[in-house]
N, C-alpha and C. Protein backbone atom coordinates (compact mmCIF):
# COMPACT_ATOMS: atom_id res chain seq x y z
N UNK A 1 141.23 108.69 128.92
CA UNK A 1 140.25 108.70 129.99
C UNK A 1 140.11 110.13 130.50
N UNK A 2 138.75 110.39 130.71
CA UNK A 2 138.14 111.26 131.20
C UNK A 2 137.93 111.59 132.36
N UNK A 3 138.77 112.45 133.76
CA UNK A 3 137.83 112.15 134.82
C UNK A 3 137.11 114.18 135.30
N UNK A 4 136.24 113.68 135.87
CA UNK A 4 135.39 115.14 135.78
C UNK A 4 135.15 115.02 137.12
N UNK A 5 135.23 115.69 138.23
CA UNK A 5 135.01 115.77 139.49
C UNK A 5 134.09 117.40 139.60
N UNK A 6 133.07 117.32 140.53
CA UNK A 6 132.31 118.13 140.98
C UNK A 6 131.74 118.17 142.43
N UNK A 7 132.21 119.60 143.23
CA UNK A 7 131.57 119.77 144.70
C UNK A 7 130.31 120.35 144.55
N UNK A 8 129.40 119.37 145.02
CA UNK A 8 128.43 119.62 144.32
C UNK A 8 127.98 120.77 145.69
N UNK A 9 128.21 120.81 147.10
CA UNK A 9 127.07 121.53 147.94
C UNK A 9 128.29 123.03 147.79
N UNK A 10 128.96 123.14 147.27
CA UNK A 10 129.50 124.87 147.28
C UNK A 10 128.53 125.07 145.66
N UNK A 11 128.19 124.37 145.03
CA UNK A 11 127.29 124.75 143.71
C UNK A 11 126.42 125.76 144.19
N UNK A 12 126.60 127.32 143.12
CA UNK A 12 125.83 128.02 143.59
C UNK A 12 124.74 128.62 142.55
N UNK A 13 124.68 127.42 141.45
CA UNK A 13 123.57 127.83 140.32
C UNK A 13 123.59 128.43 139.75
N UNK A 14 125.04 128.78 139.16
CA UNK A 14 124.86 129.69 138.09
C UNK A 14 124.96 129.11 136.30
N UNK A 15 124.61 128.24 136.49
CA UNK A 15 124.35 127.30 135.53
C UNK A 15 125.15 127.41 133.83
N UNK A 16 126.70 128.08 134.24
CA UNK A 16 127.28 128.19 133.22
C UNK A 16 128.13 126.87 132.79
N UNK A 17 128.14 126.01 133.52
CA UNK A 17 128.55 123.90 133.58
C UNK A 17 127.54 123.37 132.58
N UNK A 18 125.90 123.43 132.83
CA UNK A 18 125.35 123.39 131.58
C UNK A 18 125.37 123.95 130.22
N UNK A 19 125.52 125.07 130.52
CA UNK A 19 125.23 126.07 129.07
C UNK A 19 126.78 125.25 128.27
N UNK A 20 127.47 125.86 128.69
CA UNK A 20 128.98 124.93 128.31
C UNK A 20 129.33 122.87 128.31
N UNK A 21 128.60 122.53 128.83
CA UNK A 21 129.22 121.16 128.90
C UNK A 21 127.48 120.44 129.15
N UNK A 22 126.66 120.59 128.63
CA UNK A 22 125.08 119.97 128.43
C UNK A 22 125.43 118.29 128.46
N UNK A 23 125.94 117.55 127.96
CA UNK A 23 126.02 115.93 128.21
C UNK A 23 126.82 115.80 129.60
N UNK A 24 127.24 116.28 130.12
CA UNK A 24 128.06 116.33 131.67
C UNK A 24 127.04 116.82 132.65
N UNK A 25 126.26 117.87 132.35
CA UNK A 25 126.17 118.54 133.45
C UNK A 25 124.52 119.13 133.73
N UNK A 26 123.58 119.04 134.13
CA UNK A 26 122.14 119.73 134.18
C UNK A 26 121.84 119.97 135.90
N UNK A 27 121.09 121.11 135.46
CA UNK A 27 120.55 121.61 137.14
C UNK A 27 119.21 120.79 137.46
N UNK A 28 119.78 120.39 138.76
CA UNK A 28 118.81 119.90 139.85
C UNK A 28 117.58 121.04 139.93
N UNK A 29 116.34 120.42 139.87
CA UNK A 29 115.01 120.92 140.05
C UNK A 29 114.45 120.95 141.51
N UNK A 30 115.31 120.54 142.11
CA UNK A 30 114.91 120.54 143.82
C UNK A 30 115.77 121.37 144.61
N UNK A 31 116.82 121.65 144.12
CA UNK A 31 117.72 122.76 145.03
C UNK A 31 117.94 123.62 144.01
N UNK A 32 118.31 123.76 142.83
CA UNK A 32 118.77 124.40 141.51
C UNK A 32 120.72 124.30 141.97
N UNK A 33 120.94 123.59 142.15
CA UNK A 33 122.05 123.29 142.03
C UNK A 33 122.86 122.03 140.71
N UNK A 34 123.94 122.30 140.34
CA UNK A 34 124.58 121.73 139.24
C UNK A 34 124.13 120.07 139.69
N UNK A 35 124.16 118.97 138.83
CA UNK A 35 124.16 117.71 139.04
C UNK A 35 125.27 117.05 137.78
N UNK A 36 125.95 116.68 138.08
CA UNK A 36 126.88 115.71 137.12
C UNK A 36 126.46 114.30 136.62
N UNK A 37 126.14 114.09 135.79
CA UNK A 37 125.39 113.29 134.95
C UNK A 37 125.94 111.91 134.67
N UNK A 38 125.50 110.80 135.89
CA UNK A 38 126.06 109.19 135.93
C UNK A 38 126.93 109.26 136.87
N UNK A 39 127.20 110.21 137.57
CA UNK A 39 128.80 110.22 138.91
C UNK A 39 128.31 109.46 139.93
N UNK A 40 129.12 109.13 140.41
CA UNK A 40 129.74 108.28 141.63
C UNK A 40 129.40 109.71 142.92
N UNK A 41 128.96 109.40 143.87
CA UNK A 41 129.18 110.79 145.22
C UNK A 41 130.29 109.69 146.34
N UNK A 42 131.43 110.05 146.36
CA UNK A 42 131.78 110.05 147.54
C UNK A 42 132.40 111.32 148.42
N UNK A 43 132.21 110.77 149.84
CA UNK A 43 132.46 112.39 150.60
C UNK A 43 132.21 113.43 150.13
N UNK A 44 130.80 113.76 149.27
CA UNK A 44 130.43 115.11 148.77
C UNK A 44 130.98 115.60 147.90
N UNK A 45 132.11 114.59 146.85
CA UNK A 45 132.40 114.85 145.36
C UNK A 45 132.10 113.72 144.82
N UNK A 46 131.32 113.98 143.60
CA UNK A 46 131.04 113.59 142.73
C UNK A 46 131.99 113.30 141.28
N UNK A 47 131.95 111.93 141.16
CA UNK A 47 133.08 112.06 140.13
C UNK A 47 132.73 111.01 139.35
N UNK A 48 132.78 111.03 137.65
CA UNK A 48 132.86 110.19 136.50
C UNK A 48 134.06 110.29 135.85
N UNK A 49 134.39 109.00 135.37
CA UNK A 49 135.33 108.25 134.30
C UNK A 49 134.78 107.58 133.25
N UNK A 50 135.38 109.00 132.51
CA UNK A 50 134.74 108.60 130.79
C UNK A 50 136.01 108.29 129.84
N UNK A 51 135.67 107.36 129.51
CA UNK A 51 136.76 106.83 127.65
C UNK A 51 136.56 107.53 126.89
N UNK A 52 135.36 108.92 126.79
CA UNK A 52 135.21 109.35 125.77
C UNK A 52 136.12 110.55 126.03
N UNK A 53 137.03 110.44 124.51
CA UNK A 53 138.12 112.00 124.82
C UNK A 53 137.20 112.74 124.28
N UNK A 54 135.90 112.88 123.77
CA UNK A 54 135.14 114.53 122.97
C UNK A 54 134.53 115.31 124.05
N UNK A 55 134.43 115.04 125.61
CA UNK A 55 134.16 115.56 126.31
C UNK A 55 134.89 116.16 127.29
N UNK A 56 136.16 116.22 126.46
CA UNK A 56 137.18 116.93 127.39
C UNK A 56 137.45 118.33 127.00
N UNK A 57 137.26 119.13 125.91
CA UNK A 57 137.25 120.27 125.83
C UNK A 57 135.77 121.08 126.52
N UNK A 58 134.53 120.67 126.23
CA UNK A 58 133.90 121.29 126.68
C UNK A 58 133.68 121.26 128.36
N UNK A 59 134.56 120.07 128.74
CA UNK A 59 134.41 120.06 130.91
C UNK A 59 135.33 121.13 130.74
N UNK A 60 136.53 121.27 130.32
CA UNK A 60 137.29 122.42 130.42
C UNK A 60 137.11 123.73 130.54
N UNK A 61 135.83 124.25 129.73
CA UNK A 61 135.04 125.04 129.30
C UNK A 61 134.75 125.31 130.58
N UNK A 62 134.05 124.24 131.52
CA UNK A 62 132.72 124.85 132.08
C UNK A 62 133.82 124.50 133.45
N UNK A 63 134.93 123.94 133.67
CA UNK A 63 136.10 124.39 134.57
C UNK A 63 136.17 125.61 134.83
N UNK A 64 136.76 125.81 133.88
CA UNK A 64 136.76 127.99 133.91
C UNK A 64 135.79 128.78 133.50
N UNK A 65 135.07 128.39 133.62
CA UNK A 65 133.63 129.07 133.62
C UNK A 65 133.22 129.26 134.88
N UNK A 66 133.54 128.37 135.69
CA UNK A 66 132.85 128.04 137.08
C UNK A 66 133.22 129.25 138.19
N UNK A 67 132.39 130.19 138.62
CA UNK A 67 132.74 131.46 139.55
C UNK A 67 133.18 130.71 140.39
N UNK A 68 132.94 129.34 141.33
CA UNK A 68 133.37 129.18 142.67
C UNK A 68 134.29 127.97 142.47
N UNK A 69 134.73 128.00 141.49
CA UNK A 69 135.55 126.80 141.47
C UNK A 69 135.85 125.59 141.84
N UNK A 70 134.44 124.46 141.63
CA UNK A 70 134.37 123.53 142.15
C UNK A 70 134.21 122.61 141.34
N UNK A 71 134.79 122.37 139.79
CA UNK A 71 134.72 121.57 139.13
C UNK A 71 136.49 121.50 138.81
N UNK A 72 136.34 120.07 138.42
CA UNK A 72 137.88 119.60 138.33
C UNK A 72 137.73 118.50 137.29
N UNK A 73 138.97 118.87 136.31
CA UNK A 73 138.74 118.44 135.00
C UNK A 73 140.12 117.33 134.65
N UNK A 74 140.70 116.24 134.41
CA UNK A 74 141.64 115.68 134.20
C UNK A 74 141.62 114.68 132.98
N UNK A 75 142.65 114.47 132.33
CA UNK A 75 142.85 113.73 130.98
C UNK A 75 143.86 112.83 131.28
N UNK A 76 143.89 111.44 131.30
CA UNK A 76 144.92 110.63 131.61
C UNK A 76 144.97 109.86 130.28
């Protein structure tokens, strides 16, 4: 299991979550901020649980990619 957590209002558009992790992750057309793709929002994180393990190297990717550090990546 997959879980991928994202703060989405410190998102500051630099859209390296897409370029790196495209099935997870695309920018919002109304703020240009990151959007996480099928998540759950509670209290202003956003979070999916995926079975799929092939999307765990590239969230990783766009983990440390992230200048403001608001993506959070876990493998259970």
């Amino acid at each position: 299991m997959v879980i991928i957590t994202l703060q989405r209002a410190k998102c500051i558009g630099c859209n390296y979550c897409v370029e790196l992790a495209p099935a997870q992750f695309q920018m919002s057309k109304k703020d240009g901020k990151s959007v996480l793709l099928h998540a759950k929002e509670k209290k202003g994180f956003f979070t999916i649980k995926s079975p799929d393990e092939t999307i765990f190297d590239d969230s990783i990717k766009a983990k440390e990619a992230c200048p403001v550090k608001i993506i959070d990546v876990k493998q259970t």
